[in-house]
N, C-alpha and C. Protein backbone atom coordinates (compact mmCIF):
# COMPACT_ATOMS: atom_id res chain seq x y z
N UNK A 1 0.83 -1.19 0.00
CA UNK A 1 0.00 0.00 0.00
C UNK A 1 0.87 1.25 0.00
N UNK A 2 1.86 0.87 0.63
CA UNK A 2 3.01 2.28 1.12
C UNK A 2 3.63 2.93 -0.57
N UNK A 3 3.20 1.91 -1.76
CA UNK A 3 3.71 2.36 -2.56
C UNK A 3 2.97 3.34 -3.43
N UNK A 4 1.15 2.73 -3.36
CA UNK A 4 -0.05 3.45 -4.10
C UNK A 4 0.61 4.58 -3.19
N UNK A 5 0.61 4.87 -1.93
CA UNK A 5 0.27 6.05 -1.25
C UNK A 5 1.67 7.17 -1.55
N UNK A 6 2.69 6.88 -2.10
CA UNK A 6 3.70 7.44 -2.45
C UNK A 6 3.54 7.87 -3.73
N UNK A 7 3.24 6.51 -4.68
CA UNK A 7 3.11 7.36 -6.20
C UNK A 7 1.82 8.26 -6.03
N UNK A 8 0.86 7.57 -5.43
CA UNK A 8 -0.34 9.21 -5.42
C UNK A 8 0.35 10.47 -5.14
N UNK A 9 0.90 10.25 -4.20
CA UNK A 9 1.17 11.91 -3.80
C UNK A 9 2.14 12.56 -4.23
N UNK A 10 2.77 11.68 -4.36
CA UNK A 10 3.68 12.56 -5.94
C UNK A 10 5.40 12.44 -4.88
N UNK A 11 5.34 12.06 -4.05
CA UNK A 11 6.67 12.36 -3.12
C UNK A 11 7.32 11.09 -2.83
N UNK A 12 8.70 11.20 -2.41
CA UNK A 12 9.24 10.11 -1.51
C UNK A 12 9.08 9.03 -0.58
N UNK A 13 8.99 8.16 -0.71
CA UNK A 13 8.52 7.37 0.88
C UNK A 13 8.88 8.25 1.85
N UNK A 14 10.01 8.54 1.94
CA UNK A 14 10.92 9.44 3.09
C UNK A 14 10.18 10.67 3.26
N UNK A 15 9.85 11.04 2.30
CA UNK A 15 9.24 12.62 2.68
C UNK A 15 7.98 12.65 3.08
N UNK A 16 7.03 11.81 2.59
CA UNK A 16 5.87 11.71 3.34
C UNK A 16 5.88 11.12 4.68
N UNK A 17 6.56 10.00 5.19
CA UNK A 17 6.74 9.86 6.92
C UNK A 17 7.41 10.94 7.48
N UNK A 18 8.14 12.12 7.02
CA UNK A 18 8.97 12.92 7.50
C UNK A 18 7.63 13.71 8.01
N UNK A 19 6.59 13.76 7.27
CA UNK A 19 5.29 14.98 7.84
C UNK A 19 4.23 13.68 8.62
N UNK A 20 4.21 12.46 8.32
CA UNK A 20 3.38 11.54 9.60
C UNK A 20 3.98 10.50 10.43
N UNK A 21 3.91 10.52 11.33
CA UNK A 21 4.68 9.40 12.26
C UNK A 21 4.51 7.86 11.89
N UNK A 22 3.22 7.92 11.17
CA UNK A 22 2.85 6.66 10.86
C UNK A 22 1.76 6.02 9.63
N UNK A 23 1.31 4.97 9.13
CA UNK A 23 0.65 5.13 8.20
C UNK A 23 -0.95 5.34 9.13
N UNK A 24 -1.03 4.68 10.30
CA UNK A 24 -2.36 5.06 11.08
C UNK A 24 -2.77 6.65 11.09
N UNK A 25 -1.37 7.84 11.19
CA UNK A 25 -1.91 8.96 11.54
C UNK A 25 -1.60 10.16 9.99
N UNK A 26 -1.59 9.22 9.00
CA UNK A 26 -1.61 9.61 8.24
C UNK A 26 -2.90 8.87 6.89
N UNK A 27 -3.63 8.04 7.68
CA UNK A 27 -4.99 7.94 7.10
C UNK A 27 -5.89 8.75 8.54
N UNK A 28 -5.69 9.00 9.36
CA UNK A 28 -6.96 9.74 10.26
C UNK A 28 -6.59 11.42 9.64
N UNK A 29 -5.20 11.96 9.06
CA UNK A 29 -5.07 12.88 8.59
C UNK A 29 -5.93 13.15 7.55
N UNK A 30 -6.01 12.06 6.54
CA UNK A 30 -6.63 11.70 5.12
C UNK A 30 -8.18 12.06 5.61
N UNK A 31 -8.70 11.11 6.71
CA UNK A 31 -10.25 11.47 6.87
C UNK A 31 -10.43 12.60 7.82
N UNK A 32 -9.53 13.06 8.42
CA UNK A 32 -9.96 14.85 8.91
C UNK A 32 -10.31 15.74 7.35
N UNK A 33 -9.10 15.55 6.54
CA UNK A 33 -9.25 16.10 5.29
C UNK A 33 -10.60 15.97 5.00
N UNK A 34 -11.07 14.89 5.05
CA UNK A 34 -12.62 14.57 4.26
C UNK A 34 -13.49 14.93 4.91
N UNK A 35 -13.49 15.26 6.15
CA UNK A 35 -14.85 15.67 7.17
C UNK A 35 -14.36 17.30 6.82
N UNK A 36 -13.28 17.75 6.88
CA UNK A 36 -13.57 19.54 6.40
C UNK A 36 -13.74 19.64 5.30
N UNK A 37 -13.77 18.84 4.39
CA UNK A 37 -14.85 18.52 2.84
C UNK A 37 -16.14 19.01 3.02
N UNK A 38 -16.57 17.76 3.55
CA UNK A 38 -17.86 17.75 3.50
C UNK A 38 -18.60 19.18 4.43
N UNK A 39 -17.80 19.07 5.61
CA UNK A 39 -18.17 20.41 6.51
C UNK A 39 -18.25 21.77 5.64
N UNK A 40 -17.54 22.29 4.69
CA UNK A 40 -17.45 23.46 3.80
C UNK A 40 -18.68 22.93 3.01
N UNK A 41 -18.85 21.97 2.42
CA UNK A 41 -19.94 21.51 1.44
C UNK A 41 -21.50 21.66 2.22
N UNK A 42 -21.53 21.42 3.38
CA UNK A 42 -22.75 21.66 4.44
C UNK A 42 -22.79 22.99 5.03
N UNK A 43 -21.52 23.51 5.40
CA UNK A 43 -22.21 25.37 5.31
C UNK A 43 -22.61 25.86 4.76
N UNK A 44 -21.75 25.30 3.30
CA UNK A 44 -22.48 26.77 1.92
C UNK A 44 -23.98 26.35 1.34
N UNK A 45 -24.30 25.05 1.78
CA UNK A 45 -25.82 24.65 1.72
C UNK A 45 -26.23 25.22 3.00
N UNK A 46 -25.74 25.17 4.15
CA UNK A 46 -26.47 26.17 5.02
C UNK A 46 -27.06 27.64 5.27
N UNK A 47 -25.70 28.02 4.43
CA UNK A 47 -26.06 29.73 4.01
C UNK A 47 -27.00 30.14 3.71
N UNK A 48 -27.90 29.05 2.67
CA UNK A 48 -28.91 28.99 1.73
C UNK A 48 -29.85 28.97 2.28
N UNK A 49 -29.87 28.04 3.23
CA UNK A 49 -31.20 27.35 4.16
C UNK A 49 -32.10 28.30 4.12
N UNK A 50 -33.51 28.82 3.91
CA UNK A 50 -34.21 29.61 4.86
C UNK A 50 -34.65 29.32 6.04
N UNK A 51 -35.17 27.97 6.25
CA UNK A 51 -36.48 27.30 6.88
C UNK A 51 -35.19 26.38 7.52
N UNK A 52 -36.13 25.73 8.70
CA UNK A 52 -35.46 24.88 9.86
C UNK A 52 -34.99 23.66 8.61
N UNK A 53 -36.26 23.18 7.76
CA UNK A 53 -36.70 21.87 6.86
C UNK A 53 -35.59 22.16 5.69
N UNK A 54 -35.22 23.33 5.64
CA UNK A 54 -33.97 23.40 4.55
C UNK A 54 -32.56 23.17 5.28
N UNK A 55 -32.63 23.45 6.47
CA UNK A 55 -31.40 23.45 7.23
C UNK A 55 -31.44 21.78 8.02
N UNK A 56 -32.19 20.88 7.62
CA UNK A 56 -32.02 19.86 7.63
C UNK A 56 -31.79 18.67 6.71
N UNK A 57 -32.09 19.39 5.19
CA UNK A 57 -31.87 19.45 4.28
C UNK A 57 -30.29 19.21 4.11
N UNK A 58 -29.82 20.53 4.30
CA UNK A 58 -28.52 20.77 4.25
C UNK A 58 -27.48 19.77 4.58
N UNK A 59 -27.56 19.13 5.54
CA UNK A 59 -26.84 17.98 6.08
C UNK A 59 -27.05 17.14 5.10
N UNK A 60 -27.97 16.47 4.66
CA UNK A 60 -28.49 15.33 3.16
C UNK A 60 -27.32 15.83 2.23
N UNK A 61 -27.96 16.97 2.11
CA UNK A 61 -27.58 17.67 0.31
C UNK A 61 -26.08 18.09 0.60
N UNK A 62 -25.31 17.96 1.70
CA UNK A 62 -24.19 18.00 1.75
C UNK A 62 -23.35 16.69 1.39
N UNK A 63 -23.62 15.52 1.32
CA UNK A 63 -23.49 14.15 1.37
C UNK A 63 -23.55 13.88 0.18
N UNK A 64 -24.55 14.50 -0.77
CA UNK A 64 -24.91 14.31 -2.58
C UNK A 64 -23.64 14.94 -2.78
N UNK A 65 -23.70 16.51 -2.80
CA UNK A 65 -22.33 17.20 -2.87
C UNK A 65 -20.90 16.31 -2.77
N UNK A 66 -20.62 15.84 -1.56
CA UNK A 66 -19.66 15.16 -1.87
C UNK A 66 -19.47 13.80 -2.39
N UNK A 67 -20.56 13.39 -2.36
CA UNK A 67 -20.49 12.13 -3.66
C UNK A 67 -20.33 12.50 -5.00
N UNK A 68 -20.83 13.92 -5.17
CA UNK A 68 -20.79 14.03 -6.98
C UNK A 68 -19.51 14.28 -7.12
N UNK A 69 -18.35 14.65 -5.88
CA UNK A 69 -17.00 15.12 -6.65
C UNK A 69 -16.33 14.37 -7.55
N UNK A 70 -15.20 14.60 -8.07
CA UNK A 70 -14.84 13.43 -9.15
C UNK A 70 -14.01 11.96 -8.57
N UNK A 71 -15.28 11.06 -8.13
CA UNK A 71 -14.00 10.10 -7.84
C UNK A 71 -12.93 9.11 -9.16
N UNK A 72 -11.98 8.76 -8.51
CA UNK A 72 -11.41 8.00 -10.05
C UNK A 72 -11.75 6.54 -10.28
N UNK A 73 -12.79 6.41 -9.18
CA UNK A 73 -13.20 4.92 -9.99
C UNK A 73 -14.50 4.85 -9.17
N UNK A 74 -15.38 6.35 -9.36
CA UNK A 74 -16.63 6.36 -8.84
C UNK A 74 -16.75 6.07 -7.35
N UNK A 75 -18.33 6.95 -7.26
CA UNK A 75 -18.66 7.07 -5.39
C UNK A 75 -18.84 5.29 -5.19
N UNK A 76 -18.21 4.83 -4.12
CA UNK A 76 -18.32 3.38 -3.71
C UNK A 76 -18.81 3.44 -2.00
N UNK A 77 -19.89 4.72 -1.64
CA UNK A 77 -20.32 4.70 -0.38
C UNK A 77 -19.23 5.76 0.83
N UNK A 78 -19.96 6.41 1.78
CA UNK A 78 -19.09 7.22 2.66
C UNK A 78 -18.02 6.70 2.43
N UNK A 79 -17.20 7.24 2.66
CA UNK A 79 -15.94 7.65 2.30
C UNK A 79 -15.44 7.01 4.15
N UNK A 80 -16.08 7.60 4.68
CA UNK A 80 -15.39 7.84 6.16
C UNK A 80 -15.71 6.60 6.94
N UNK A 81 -17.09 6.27 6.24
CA UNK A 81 -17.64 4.81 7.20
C UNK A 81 -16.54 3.43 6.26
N UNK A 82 -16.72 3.63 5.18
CA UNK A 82 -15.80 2.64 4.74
C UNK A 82 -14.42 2.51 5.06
N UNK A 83 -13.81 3.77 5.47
CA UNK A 83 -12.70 3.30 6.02
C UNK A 83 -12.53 2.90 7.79
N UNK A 84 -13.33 3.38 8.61
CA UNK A 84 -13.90 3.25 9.31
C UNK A 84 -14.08 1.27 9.77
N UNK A 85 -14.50 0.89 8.94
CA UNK A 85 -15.21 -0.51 8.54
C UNK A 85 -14.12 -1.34 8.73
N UNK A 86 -12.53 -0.86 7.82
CA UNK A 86 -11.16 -1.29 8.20
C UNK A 86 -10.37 -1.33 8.85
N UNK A 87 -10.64 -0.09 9.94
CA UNK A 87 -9.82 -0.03 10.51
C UNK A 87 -9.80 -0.68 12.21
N UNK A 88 -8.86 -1.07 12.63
CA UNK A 88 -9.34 -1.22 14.01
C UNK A 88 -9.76 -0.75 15.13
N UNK A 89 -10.15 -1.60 16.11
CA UNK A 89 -10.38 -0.78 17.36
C UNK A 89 -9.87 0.14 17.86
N UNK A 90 -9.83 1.01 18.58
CA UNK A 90 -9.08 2.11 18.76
C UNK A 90 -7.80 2.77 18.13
N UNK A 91 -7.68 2.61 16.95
CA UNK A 91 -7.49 3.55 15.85
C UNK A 91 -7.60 4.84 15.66
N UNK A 92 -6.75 6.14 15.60
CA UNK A 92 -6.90 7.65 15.12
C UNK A 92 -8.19 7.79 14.73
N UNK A 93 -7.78 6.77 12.97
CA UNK A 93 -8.99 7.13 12.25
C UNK A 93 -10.76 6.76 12.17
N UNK A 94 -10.65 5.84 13.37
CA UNK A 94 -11.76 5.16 14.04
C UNK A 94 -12.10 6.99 15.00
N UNK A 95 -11.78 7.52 15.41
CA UNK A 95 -12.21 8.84 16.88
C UNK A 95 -12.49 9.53 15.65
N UNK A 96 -12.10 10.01 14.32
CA UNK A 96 -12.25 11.04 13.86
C UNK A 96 -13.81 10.61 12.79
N UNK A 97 -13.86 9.44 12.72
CA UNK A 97 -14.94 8.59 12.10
C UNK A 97 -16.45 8.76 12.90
N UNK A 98 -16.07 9.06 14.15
CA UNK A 98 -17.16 9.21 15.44
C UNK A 98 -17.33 10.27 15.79
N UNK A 99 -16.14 11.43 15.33
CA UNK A 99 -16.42 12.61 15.64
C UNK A 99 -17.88 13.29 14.68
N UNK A 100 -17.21 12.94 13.44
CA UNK A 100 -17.94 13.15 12.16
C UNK A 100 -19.21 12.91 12.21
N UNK A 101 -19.20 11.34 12.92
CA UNK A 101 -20.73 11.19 13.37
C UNK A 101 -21.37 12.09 14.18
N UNK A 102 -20.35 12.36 15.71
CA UNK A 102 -21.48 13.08 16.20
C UNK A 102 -21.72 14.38 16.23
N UNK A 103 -20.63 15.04 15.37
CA UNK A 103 -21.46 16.40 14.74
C UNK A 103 -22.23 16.59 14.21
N UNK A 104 -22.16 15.47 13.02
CA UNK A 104 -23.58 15.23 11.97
C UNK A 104 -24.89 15.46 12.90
N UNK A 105 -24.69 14.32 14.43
CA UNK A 105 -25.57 14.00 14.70
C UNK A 105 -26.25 15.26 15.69
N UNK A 106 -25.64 16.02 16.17
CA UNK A 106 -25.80 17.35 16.96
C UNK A 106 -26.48 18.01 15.83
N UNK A 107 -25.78 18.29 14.65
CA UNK A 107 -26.38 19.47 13.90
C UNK A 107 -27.92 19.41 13.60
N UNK A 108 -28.14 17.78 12.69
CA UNK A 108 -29.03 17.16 12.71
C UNK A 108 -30.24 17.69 14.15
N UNK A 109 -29.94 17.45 15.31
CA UNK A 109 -30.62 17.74 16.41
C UNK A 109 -30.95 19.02 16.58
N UNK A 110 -29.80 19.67 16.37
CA UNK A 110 -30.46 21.37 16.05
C UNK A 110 -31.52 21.83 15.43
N UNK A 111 -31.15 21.61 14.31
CA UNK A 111 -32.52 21.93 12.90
C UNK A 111 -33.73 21.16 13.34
N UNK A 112 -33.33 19.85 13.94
CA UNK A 112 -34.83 19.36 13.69
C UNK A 112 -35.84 19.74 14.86
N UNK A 113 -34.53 20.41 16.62
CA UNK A 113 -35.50 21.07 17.21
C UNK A 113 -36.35 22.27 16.89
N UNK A 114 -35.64 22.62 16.04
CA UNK A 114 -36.25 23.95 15.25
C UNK A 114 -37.35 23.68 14.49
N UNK A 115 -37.49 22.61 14.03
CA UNK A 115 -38.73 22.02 13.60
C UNK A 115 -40.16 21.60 14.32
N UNK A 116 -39.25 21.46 15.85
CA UNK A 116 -40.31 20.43 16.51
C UNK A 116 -40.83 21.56 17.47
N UNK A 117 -40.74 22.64 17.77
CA UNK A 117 -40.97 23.68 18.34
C UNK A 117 -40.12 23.66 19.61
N UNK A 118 -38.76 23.27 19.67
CA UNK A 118 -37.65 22.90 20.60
C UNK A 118 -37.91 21.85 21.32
N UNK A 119 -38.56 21.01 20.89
CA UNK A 119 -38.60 19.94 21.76
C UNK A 119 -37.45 18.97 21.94
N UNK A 120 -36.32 19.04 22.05
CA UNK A 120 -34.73 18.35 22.12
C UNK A 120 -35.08 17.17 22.16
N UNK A 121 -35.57 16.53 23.17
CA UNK A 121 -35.11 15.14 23.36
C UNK A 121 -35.70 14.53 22.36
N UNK A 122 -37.18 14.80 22.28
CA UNK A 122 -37.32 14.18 20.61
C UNK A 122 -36.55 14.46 19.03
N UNK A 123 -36.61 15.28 19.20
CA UNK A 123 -35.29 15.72 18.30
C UNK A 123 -33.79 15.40 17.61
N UNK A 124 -33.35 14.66 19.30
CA UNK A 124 -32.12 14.48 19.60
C UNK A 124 -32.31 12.58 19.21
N UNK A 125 -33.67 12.01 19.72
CA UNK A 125 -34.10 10.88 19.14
C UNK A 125 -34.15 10.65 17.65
N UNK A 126 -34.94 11.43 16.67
CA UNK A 126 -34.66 11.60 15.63
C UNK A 126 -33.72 12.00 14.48
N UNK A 127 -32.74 12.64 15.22
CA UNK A 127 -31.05 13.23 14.65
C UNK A 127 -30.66 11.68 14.74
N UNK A 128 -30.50 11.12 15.67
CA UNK A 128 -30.24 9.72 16.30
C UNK A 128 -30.12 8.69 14.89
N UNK A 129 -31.64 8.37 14.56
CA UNK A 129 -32.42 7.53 14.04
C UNK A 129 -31.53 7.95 12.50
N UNK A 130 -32.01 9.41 12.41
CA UNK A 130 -31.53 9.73 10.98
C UNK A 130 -29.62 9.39 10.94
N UNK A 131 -29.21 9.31 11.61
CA UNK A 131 -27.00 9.52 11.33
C UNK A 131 -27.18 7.62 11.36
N UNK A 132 -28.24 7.11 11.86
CA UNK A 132 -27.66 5.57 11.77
C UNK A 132 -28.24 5.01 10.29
N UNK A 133 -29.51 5.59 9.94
CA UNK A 133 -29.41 5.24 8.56
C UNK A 133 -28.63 6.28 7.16
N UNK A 134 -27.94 6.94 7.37
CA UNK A 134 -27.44 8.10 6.69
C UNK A 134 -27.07 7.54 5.63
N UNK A 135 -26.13 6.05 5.67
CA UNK A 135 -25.87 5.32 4.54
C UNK A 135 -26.30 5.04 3.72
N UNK A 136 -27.71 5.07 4.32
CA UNK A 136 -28.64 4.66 2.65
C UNK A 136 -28.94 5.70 2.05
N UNK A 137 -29.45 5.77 1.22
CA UNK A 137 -30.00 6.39 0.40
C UNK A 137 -30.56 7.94 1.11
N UNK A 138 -30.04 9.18 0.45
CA UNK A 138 -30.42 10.20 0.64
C UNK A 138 -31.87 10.59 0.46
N UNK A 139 -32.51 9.73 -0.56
CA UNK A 139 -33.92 10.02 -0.73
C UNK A 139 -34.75 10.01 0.69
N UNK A 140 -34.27 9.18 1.38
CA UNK A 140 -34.90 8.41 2.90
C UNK A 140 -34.67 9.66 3.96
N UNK A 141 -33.55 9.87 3.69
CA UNK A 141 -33.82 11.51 4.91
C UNK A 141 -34.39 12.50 4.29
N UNK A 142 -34.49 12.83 2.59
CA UNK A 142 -35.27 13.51 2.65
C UNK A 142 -36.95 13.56 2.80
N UNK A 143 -37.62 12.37 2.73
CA UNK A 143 -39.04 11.96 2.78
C UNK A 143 -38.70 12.12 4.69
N UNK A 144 -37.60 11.64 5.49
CA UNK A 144 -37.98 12.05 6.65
C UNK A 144 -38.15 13.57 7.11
N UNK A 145 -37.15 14.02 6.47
CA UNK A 145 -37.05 15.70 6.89
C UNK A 145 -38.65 16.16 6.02
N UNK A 146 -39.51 15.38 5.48
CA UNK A 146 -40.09 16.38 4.65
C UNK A 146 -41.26 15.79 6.52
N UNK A 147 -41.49 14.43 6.72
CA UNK A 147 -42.25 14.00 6.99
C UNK A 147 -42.15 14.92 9.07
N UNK A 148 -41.05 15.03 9.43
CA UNK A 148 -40.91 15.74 10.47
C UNK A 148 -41.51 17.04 10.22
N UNK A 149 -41.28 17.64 9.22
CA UNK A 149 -41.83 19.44 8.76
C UNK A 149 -43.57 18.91 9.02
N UNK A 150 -44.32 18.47 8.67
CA UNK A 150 -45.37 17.63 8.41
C UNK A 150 -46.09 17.26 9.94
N UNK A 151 -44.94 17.14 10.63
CA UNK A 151 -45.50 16.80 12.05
C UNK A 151 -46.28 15.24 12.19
N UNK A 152 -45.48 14.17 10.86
CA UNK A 152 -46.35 12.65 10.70
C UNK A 152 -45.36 11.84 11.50
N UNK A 153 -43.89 12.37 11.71
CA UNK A 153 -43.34 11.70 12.13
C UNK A 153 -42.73 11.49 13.63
């Protein structure tokens, strides 16, 4: 692997361990990179937001966003959970995999108390519900975010 990860980056074996101690803290480097991806990709959809239901939105439509970027052999699922999936137990890139989650899952809780007329704990139940199915299909949070605005859910 040490060799894909050298010819990718265009440098030395030597010079790339010279900036990470290791190959562990130089894939949790790789997925910090990818969570301030997606994080820039979910503000500037936030900017937009008017409504609580758009600003829950935002979190979804941040996730399309970074699936449409150009991958070189196509989107093959989060990015962060799949590596995540490999790596071991207490692992760098395992804490930064959970962080990701539970910002998602806070923000998520925000907007949707804003929806629910602050009611948190339900809220915080439903942010919940929504970051554990996030994997699937974006259509599914959005029929939920439409169905929370709706007050069915």
């Amino acid at each position: 692997m040490d060799h894909f990860i050298v010819k990718r980056a265009g440098v030395a074996k030597k010079s790339l361990y010279n900036n990470f101690a290791s190959k562990a803290e130089l894939v949790a480097s790789y997925l910090e990179a990818r969570h301030e991806e997606w994080l820039a990709l979910y503000e500037a959809r936030l900017r937009v937001a008017m409504t609580p239901h758009d600003k829950v939105m935002a979190v979804f439509l941040a996730y399309e966003d970074h699936a449409e970027h150009a991958y070189e052999h196509g989107f093959r699922g989060c990015g962060l959970l799949n590596a995540a999936a490999e790596l071991p137990a207490g692992d760098a890139g395992r804490a930064v995999v959970r962080g990701h989650k539970e910002q998602v899952e806070s923000l998520l809780a925000e907007h949707i108390s804003d929806m629910l007329s602050d009611d948190v704990e339900r809220a915080s139940q439903l942010a919940h519900h929504l970051v554990l199915v996030k994997s699937e299909r974006t259509h599914f949070q959005a029929a939920a975010a439409n169905s929370i605005s709706l007050g069915v859910w």
